[in-house]
C-alpha atoms as a PDB file:
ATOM      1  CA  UNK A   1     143.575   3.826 -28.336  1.00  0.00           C
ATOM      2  CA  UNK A   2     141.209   1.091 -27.401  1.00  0.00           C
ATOM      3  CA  UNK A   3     139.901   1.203 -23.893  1.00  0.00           C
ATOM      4  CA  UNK A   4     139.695  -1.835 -21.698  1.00  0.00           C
ATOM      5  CA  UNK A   5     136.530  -2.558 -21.171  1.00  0.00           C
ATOM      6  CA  UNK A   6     137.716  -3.875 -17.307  1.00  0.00           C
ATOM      7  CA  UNK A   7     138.514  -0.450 -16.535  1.00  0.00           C
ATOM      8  CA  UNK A   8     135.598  -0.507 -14.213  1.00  0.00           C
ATOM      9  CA  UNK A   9     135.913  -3.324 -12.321  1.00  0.00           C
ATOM     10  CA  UNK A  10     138.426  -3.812  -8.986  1.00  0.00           C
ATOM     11  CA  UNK A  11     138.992  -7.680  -9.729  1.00  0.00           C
ATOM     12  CA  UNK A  12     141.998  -8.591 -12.773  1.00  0.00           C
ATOM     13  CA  UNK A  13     140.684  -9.428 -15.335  1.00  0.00           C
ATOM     14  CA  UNK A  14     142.246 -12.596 -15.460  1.00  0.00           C
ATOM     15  CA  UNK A  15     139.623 -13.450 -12.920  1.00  0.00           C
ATOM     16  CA  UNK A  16     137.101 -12.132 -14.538  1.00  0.00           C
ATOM     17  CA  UNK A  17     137.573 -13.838 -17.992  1.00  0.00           C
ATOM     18  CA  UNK A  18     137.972 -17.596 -15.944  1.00  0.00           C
ATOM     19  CA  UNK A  19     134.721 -17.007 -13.957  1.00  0.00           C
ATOM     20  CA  UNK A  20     133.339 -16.068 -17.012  1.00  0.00           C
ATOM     21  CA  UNK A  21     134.589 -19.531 -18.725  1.00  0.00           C
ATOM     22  CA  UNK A  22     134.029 -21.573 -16.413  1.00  0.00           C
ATOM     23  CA  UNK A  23     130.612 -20.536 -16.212  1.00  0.00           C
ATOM     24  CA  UNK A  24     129.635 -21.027 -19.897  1.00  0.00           C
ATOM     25  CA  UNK A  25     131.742 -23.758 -20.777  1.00  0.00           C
ATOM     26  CA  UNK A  26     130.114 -26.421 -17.991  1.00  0.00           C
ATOM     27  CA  UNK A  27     126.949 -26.838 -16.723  1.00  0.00           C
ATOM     28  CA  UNK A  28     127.525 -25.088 -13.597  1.00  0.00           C
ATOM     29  CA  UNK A  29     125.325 -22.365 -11.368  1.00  0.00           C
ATOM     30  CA  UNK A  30     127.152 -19.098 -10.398  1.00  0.00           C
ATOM     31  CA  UNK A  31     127.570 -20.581  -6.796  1.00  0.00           C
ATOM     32  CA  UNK A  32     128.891 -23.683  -8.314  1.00  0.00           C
ATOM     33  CA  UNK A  33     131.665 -21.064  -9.675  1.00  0.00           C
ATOM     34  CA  UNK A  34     132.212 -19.513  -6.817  1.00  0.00           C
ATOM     35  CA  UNK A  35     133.233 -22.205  -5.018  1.00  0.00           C
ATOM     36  CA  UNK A  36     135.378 -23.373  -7.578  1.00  0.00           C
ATOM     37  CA  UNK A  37     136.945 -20.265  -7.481  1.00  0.00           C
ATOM     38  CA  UNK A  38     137.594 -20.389  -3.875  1.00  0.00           C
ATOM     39  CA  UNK A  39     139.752 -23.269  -3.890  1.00  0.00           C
ATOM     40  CA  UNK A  40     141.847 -21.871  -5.838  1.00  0.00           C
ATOM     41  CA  UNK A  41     142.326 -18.990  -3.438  1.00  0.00           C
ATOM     42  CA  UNK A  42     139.780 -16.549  -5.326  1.00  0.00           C
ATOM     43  CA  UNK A  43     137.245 -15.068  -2.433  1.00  0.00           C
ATOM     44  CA  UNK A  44     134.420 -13.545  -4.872  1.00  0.00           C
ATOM     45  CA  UNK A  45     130.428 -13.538  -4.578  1.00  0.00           C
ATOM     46  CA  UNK A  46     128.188 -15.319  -6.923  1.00  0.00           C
ATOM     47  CA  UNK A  47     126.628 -12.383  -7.986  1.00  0.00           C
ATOM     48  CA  UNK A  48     129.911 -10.843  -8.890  1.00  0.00           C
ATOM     49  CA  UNK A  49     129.936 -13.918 -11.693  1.00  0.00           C
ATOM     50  CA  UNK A  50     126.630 -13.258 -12.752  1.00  0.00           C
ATOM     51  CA  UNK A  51     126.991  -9.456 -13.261  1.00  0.00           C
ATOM     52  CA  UNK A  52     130.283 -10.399 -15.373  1.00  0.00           C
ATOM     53  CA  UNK A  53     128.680 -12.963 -17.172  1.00  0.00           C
ATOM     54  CA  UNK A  54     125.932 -10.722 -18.097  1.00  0.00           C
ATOM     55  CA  UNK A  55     128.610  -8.060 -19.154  1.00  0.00           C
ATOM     56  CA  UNK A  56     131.119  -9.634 -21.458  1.00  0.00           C
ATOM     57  CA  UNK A  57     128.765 -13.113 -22.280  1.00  0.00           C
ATOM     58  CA  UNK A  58     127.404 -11.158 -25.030  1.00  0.00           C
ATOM     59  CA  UNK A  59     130.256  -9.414 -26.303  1.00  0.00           C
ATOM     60  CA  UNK A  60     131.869 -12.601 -26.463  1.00  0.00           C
ATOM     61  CA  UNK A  61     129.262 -14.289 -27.989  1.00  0.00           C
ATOM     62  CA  UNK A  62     129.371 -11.487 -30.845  1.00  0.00           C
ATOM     63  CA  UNK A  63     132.904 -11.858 -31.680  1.00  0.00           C
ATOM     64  CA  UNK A  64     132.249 -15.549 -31.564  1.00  0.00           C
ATOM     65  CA  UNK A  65     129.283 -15.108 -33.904  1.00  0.00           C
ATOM     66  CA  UNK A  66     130.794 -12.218 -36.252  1.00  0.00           C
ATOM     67  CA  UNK A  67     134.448 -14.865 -36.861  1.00  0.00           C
ATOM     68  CA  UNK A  68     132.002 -17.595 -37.647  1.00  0.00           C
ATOM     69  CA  UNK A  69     129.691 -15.563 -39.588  1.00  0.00           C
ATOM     70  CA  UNK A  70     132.490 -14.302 -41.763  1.00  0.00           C
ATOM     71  CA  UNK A  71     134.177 -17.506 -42.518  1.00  0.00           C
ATOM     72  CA  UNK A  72     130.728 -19.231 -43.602  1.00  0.00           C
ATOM     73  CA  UNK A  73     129.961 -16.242 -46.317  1.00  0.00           C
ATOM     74  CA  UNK A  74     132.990 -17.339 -48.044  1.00  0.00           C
ATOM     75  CA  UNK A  75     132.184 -20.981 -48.128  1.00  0.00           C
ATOM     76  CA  UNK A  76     129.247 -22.863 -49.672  1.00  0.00           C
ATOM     77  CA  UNK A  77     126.869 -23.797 -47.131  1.00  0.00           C
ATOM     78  CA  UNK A  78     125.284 -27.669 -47.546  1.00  0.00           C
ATOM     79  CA  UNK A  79     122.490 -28.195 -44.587  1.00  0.00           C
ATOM     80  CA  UNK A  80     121.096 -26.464 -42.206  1.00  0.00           C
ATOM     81  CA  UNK A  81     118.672 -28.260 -39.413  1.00  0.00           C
ATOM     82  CA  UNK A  82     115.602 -26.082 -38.010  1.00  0.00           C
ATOM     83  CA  UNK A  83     114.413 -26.929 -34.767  1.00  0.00           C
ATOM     84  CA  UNK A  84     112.399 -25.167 -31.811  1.00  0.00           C
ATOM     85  CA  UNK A  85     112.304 -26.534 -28.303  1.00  0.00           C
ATOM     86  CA  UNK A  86     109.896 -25.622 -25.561  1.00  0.00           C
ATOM     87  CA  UNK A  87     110.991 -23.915 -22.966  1.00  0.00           C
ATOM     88  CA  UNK A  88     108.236 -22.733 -19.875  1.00  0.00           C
ATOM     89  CA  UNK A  89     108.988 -19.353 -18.177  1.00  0.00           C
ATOM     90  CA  UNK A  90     106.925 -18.595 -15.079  1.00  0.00           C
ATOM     91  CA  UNK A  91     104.590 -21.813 -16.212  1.00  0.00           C
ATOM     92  CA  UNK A  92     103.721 -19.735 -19.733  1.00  0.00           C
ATOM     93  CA  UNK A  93     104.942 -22.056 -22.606  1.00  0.00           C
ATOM     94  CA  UNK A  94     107.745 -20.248 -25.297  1.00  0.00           C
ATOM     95  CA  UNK A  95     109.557 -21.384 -28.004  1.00  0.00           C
ATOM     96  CA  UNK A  96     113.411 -21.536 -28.797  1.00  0.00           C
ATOM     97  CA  UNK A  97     114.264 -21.591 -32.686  1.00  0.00           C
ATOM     98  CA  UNK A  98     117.521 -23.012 -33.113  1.00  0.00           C
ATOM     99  CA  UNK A  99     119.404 -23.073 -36.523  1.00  0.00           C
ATOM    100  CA  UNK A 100     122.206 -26.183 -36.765  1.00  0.00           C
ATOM    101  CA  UNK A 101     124.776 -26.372 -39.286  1.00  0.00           C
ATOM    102  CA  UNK A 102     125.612 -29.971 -40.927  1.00  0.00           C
ATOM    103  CA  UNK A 103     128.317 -30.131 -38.382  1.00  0.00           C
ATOM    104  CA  UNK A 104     125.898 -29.695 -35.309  1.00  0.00           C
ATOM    105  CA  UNK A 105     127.201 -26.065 -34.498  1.00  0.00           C
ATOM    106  CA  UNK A 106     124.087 -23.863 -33.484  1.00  0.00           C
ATOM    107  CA  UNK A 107     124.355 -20.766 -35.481  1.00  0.00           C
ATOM    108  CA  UNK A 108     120.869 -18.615 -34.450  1.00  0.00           C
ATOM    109  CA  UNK A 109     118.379 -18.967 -31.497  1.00  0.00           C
ATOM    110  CA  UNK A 110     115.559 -16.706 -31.301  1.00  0.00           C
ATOM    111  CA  UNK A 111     112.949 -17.226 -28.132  1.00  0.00           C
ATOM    112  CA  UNK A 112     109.397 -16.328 -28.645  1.00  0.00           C
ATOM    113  CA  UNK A 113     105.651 -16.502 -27.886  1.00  0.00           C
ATOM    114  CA  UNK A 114     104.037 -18.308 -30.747  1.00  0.00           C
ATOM    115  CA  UNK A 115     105.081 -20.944 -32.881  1.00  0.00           C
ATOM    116  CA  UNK A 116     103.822 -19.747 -36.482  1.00  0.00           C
ATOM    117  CA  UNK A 117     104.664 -18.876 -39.972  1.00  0.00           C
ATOM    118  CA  UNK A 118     105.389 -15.048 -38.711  1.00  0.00           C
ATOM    119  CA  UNK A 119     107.572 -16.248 -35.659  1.00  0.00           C
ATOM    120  CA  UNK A 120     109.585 -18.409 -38.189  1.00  0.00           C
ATOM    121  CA  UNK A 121     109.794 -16.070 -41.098  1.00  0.00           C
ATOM    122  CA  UNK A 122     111.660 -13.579 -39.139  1.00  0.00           C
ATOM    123  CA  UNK A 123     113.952 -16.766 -37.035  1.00  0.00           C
ATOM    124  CA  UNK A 124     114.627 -17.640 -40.868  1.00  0.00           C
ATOM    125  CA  UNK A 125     115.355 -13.768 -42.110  1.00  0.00           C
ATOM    126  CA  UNK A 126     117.744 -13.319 -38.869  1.00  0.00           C
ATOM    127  CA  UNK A 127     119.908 -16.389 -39.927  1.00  0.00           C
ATOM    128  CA  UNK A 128     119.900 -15.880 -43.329  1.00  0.00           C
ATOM    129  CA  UNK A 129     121.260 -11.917 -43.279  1.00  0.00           C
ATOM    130  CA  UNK A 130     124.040 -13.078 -40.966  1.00  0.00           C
ATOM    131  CA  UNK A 131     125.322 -16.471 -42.190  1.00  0.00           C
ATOM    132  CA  UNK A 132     123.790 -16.373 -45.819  1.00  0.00           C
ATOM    133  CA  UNK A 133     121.476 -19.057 -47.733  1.00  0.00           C
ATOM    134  CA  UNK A 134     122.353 -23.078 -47.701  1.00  0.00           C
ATOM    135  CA  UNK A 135     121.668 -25.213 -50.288  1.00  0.00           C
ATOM    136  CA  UNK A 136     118.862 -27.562 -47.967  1.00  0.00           C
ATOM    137  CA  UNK A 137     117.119 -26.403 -45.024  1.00  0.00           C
ATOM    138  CA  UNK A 138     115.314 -29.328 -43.107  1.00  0.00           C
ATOM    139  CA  UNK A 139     113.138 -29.597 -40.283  1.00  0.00           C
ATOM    140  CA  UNK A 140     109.502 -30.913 -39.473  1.00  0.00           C
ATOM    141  CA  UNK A 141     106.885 -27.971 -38.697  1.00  0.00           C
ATOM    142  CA  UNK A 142     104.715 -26.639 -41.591  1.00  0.00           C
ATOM    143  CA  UNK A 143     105.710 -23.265 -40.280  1.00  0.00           C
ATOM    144  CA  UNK A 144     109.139 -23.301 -41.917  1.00  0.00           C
ATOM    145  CA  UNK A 145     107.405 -24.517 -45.432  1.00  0.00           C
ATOM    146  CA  UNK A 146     105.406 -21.040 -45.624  1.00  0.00           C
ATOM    147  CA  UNK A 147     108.240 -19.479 -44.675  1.00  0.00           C
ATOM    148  CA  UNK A 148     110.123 -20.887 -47.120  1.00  0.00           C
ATOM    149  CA  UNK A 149     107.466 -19.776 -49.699  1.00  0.00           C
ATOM    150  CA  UNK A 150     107.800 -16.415 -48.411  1.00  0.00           C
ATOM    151  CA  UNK A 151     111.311 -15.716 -49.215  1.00  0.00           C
ATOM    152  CA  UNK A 152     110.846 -17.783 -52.542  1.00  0.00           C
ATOM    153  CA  UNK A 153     113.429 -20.469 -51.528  1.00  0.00           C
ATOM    154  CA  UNK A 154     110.559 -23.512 -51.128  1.00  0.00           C
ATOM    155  CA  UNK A 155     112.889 -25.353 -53.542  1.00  0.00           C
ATOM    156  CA  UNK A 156     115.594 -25.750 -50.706  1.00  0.00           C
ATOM    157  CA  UNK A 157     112.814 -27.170 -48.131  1.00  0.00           C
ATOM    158  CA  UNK A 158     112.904 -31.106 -47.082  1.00  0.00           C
ATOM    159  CA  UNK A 159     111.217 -32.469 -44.033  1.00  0.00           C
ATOM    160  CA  UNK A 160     113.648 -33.718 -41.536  1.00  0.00           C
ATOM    161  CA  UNK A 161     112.251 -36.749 -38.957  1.00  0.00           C
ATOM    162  CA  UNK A 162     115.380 -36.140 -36.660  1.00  0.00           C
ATOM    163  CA  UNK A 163     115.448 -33.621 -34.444  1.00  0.00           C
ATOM    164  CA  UNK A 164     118.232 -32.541 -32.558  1.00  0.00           C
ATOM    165  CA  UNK A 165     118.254 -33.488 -28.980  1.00  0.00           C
ATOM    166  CA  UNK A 166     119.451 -30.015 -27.856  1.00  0.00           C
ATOM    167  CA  UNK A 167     121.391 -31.565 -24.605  1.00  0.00           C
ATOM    168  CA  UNK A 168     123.685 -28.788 -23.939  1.00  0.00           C
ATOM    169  CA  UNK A 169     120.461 -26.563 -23.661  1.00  0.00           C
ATOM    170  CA  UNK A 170     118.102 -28.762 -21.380  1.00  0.00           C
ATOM    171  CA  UNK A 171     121.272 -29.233 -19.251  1.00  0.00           C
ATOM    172  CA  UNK A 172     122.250 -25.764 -18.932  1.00  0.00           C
ATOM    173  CA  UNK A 173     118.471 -25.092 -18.346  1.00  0.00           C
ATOM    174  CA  UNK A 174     118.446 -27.267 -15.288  1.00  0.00           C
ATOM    175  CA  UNK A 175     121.429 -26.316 -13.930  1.00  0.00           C
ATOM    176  CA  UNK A 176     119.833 -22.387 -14.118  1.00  0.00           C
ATOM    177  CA  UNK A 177     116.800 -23.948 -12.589  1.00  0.00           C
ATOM    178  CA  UNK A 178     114.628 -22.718 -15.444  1.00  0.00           C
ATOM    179  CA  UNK A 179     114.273 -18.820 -16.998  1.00  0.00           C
ATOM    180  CA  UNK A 180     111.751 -16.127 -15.393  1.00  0.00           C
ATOM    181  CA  UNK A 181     112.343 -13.686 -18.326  1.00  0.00           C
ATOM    182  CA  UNK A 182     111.729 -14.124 -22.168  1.00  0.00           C
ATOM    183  CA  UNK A 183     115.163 -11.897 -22.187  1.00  0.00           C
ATOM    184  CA  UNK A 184     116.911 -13.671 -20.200  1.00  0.00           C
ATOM    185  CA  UNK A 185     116.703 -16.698 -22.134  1.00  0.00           C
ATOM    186  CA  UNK A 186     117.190 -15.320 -25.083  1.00  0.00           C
ATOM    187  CA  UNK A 187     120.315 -13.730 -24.123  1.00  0.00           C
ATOM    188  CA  UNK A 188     121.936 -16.668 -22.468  1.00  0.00           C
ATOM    189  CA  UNK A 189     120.503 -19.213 -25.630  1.00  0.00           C
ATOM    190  CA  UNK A 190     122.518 -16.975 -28.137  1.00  0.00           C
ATOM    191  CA  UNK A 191     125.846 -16.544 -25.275  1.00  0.00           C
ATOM    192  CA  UNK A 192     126.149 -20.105 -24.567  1.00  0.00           C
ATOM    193  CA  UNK A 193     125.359 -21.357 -27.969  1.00  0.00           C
ATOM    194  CA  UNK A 194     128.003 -19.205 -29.391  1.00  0.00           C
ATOM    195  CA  UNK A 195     130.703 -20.443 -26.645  1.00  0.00           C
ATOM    196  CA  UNK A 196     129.835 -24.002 -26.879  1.00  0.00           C
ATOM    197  CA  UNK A 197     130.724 -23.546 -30.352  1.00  0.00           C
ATOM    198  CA  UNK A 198     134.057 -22.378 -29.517  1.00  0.00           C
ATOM    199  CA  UNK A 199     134.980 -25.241 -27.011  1.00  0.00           C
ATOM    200  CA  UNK A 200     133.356 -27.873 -28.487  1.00  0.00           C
ATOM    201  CA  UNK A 201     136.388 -29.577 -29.979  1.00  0.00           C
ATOM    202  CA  UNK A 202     134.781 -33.330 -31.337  1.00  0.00           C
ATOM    203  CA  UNK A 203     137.169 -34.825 -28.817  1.00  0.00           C
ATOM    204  CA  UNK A 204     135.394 -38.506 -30.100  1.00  0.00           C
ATOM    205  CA  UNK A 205     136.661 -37.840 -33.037  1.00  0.00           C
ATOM    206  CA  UNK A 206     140.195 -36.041 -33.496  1.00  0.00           C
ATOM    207  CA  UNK A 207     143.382 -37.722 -32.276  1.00  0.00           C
ATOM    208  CA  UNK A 208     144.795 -36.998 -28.657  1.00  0.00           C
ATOM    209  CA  UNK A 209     147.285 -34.815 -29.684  1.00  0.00           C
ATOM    210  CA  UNK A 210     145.005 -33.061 -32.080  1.00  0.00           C
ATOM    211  CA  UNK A 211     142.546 -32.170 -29.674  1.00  0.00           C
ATOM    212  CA  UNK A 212     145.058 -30.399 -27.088  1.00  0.00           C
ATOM    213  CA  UNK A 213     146.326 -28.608 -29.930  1.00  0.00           C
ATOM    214  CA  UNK A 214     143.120 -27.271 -30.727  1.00  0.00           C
ATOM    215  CA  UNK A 215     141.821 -26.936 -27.074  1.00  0.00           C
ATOM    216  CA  UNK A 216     145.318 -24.701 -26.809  1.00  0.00           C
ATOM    217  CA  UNK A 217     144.305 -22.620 -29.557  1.00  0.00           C
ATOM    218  CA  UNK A 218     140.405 -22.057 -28.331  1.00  0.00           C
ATOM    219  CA  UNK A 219     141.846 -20.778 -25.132  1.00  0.00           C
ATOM    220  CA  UNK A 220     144.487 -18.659 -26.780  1.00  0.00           C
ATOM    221  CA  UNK A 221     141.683 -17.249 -29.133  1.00  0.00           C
ATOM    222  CA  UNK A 222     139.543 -16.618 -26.279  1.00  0.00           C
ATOM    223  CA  UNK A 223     141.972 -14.659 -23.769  1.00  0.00           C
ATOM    224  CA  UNK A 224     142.060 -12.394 -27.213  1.00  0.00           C
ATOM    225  CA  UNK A 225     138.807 -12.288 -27.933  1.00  0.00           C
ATOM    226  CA  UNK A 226     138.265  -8.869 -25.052  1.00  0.00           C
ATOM    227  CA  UNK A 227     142.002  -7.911 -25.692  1.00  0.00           C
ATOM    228  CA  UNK A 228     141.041  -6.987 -29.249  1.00  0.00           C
END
């Protein structure tokens, strides 16, 4: 028998698993959340968000990442679109690999120090073993070229003049008022990447009905996703 990984903690976890929603789905801060919370009747402390968001954010992530993961091996990828943004932690300047599919859904990040052909070698490896090889990989740093060489797959290489604007990121950045630990980042990159996935429904593009329908069946999936 499976245990319940809320076995530890006093609050339901109905509570639990809307703090932890509401926290990755919008831009908000943990006190943001809290307050939230408490007009709906829900007395809890910020940090009680932030210790369950650090808890089951990853685990969700994972199941998030392992469904996706598994679908994509069975279909024939077309595009994917390399990009790295620059994020400062205690005023020292990183870097934040992102892999997007050709429908805009991030599928790797990968935070760190340099911004070379070793850095993007192993960004490229760590996609690759989980979602498999696409047919054109594009981007615009000589990095991902040698890369490319590296694993043989050069032929597959174009040089992409659009970047991605990476909104969701620079918004939830702000909202976090900026990362004082390389982990940290990295760890809420690859949660909130993986979540926005899951919500993010195209509602400027699917009829009315079509989107509830769908948003009914994200939140269904997701209310399973620590049941299972």
């Amino acid at each position: 028998m499976t245990k319940s990984p809320f076995r530890y903690f006093k609050t339901s976890p109905e509570i639990i698993q809307l703090a932890v929603m509401i926290h990755v789905r919008f831009p908000l801060s943990l006190r943001n959340v809290e307050d939230l919370l408490h007009e709906r009747g829900i007395d809890i402390c910020h940090e009680s968000v932030r210790t369950w968001v650090d808890r089951f954010g990853p685990i969700l992530a994972g199941k998030i990442r392992s469904r996706r993961a598994s679908y994509m091996r069975q279909h024939t990828q077309w595009q994917w679109h390399l990009d790295e943004i620059f994020v400062k932690i205690n005023g020292v300047q990183h870097y934040l690999w992102q892999a997007v599919d050709h429908e805009g859904e991030a599928l790797e990040s990968y935070v760190t120090k340099t911004r070379d052909n070793r850095a993007a070698l192993t960004f490229l490896k760590k996609a690759m073993k989980r979602y498999g090889a696409p047919k054109v990989i594009t981007d615009r740093v000589r990095s991902y070229g040698a890369a490319m060489n590296h694993i043989e797959n050069s032929d597959r290489h174009l040089n992409n003049r659009a970047e991605n604007s990476h909104l969701s990121f620079r918004r939830r950045e702000r909202t976090m008022s900026r990362f004082r630990r390389m982990s940290n980042l990295q760890k809420s990159a690859s949660t909130h990447a993986s979540l926005h996935n899951h919500f993010n429904l195209d509602h400027h593009l699917n009829r009315k009905q079509t989107f509830k329908t769908q948003r009914d069946a994200a939140l269904v999936q997701w209310r399973e996703l620590l049941a299972a």
